[in-house]
PDB file of N, CA and C in Angstrom:
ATOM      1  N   UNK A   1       3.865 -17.004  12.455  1.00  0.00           N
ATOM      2  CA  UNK A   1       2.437 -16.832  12.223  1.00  0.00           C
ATOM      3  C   UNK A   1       2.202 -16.645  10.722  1.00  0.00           C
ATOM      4  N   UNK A   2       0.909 -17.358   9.868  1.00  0.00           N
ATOM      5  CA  UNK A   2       0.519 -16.856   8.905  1.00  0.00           C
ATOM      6  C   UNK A   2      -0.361 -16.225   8.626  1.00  0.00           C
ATOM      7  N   UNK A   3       0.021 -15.148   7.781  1.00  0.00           N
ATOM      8  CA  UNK A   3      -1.099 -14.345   7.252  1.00  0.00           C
ATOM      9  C   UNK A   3      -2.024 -14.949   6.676  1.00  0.00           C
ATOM     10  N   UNK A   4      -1.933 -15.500   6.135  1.00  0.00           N
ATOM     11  CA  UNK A   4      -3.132 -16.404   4.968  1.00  0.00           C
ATOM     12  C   UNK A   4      -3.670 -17.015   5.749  1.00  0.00           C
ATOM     13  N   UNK A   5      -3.506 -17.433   7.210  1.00  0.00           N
ATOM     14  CA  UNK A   5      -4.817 -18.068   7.658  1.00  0.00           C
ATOM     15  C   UNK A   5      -5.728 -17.021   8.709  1.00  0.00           C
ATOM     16  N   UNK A   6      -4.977 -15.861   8.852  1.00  0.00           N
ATOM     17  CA  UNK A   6      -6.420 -15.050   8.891  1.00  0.00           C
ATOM     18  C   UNK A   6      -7.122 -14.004   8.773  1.00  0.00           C
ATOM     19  N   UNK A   7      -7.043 -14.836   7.203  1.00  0.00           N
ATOM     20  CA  UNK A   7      -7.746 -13.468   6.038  1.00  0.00           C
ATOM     21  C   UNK A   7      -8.937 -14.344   5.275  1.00  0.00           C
ATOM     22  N   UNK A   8      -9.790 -13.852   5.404  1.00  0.00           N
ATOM     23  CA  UNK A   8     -11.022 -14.292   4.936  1.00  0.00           C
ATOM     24  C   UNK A   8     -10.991 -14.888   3.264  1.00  0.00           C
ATOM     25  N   UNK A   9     -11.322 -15.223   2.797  1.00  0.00           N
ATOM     26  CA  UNK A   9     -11.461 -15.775   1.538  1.00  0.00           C
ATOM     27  C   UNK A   9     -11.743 -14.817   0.478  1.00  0.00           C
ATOM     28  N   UNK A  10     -13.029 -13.843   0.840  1.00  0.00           N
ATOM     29  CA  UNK A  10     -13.881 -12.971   0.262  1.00  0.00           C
ATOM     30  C   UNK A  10     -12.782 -11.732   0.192  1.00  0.00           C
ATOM     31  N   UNK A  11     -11.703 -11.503   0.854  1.00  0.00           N
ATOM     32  CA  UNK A  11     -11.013 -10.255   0.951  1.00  0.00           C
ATOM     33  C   UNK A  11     -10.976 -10.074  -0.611  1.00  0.00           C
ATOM     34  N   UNK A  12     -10.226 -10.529  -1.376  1.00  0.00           N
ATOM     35  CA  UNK A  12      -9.914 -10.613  -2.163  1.00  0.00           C
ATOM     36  C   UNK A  12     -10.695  -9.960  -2.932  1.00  0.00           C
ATOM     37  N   UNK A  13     -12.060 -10.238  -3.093  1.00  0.00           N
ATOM     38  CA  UNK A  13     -13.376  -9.804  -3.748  1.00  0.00           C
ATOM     39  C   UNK A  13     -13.744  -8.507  -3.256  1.00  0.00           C
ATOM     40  N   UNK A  14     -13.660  -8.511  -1.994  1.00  0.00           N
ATOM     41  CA  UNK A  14     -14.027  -6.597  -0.783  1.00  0.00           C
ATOM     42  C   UNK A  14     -12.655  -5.997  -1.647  1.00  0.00           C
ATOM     43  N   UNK A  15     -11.377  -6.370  -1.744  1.00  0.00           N
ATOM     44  CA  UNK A  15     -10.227  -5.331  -2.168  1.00  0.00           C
ATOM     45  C   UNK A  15     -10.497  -4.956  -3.335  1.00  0.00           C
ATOM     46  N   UNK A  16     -11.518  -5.913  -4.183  1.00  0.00           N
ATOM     47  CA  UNK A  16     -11.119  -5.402  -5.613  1.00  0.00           C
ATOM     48  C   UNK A  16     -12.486  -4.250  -5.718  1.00  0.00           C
ATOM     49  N   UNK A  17     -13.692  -4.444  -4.841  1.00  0.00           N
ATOM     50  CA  UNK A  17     -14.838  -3.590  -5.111  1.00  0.00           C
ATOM     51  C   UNK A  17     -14.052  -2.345  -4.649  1.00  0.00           C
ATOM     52  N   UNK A  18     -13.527  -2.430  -3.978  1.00  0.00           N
ATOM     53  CA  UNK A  18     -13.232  -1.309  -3.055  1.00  0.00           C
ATOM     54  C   UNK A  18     -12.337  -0.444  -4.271  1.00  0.00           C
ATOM     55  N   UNK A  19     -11.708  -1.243  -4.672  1.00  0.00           N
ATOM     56  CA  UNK A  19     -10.889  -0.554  -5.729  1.00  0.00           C
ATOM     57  C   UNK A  19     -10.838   0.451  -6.914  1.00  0.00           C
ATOM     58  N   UNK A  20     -12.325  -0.584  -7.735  1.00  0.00           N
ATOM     59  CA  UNK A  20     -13.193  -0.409  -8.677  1.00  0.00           C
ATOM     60  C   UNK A  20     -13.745   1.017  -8.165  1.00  0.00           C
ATOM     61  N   UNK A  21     -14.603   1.263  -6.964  1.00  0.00           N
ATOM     62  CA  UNK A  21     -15.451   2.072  -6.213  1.00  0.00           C
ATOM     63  C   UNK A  21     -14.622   2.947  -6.102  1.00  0.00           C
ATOM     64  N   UNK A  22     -13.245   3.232  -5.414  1.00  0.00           N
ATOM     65  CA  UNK A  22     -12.692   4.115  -5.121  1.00  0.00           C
ATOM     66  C   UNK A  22     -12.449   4.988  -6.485  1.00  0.00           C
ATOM     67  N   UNK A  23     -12.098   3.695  -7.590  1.00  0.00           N
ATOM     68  CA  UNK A  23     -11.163   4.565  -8.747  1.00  0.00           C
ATOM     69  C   UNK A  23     -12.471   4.730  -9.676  1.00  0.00           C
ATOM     70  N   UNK A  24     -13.806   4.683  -9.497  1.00  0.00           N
ATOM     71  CA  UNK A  24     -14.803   5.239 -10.098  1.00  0.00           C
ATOM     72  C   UNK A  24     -15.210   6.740  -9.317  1.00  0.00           C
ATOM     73  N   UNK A  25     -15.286   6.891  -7.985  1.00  0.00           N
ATOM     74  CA  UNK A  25     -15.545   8.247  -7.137  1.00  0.00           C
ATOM     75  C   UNK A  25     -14.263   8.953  -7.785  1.00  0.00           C
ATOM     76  N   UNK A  26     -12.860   8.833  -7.904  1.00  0.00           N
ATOM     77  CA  UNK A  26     -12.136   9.578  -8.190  1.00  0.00           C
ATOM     78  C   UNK A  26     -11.953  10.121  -9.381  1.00  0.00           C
ATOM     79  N   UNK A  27     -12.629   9.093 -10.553  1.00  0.00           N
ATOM     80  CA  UNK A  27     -12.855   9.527 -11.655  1.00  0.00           C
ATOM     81  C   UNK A  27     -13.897  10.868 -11.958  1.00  0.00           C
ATOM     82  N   UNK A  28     -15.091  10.340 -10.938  1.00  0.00           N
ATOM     83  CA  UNK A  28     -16.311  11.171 -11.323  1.00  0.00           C
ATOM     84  C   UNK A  28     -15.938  12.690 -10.505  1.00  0.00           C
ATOM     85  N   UNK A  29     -15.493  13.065  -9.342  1.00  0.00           N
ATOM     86  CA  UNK A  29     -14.738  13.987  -9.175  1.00  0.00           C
ATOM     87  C   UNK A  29     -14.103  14.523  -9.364  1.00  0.00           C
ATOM     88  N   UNK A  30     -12.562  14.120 -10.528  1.00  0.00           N
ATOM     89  CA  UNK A  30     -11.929  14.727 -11.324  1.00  0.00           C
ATOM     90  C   UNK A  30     -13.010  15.322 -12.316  1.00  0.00           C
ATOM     91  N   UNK A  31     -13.740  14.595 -12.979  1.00  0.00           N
ATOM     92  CA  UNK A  31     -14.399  15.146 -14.332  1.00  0.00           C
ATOM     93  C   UNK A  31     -15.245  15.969 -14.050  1.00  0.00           C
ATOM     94  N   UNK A  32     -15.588  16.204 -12.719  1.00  0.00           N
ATOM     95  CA  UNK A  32     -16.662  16.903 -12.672  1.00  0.00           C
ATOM     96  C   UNK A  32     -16.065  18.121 -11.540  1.00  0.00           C
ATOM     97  N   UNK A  33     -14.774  18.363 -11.347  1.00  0.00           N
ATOM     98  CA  UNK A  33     -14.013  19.614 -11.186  1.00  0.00           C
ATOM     99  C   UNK A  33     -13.064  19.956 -12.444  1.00  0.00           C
ATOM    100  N   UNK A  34     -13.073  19.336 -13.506  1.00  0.00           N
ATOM    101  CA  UNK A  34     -12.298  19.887 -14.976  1.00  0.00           C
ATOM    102  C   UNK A  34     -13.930  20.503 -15.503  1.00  0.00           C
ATOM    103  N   UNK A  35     -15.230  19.688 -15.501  1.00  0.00           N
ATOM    104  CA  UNK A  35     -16.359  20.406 -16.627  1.00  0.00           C
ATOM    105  C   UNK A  35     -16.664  21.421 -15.719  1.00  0.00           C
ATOM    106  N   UNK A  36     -16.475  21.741 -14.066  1.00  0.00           N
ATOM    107  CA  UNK A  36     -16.821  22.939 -13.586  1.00  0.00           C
ATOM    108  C   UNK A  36     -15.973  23.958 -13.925  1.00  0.00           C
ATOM    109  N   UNK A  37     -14.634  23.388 -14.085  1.00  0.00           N
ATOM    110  CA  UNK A  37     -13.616  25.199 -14.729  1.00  0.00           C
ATOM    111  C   UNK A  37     -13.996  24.886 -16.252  1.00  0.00           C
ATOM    112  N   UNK A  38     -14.423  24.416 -16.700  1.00  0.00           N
ATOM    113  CA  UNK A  38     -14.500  24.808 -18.180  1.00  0.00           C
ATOM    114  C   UNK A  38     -16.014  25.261 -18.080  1.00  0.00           C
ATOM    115  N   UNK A  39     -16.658  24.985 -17.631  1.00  0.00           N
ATOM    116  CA  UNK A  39     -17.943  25.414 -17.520  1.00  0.00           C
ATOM    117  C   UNK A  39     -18.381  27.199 -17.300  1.00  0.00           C
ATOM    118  N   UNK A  40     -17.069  27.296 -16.124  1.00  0.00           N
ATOM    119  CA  UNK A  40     -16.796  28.360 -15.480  1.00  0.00           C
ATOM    120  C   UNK A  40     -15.901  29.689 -16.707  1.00  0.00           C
ATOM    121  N   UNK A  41     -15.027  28.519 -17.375  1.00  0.00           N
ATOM    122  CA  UNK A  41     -13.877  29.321 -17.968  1.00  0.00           C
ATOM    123  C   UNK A  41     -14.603  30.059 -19.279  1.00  0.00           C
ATOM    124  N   UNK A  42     -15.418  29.555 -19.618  1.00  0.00           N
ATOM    125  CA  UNK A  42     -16.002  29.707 -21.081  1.00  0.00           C
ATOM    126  C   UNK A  42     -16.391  31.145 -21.427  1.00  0.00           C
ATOM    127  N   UNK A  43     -17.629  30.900 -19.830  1.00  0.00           N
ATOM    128  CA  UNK A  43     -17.860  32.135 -20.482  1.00  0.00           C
ATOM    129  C   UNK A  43     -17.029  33.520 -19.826  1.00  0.00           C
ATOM    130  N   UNK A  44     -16.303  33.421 -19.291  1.00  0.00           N
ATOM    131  CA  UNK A  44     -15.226  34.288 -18.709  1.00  0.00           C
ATOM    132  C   UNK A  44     -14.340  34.504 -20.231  1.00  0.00           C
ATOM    133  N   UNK A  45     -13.900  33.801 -20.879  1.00  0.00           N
ATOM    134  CA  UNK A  45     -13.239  33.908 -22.281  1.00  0.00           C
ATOM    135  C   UNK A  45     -14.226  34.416 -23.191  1.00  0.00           C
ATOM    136  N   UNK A  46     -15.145  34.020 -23.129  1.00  0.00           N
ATOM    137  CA  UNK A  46     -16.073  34.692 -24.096  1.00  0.00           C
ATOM    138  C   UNK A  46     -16.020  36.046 -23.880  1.00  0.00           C
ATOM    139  N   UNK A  47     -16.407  36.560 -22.556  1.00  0.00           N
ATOM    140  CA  UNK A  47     -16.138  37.831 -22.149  1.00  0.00           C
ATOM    141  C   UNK A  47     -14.982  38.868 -22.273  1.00  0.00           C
ATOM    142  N   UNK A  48     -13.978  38.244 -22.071  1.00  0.00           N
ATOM    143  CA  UNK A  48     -12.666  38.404 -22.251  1.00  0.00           C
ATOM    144  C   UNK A  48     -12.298  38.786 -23.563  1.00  0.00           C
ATOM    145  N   UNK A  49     -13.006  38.314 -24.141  1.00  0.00           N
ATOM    146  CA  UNK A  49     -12.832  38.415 -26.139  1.00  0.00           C
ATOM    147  C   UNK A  49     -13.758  39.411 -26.316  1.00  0.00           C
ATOM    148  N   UNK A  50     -14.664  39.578 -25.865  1.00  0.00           N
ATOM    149  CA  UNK A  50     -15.885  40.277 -26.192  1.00  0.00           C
ATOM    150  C   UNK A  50     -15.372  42.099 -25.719  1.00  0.00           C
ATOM    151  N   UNK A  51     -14.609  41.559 -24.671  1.00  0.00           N
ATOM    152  CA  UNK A  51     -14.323  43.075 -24.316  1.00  0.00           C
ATOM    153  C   UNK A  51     -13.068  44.048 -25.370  1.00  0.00           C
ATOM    154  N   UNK A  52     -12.130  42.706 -25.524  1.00  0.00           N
ATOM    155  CA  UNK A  52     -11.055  43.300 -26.288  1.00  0.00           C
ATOM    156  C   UNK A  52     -11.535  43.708 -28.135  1.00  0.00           C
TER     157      UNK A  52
END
């Protein structure tokens, strides 16, 4: 049996959005759980300094 005859043409095009899409959500979720601890961390250090 071959694979290549039944796989749509367009896959190719769905794998790569999918790709793009996935590795853009994973981007925007990383960056936006690193600017929440720094967001978070700041002023905890500020404090931290402020006390010592």
């Amino acid at each position: 049996m071959n694979v290549s005859s039944l796989r749509h043409p367009k896959e190719n095009l769905y794998k790569m959005l999918c790709i793009i899409i996935g590795g853009l959500i994973w981007v925007g979720l990383l960056l936006g759980t690193l600017f929440s601890i720094l967001i978070f961390l700041i002023p905890v250090a500020f404090f931290y300094l402020a006390i010592k």
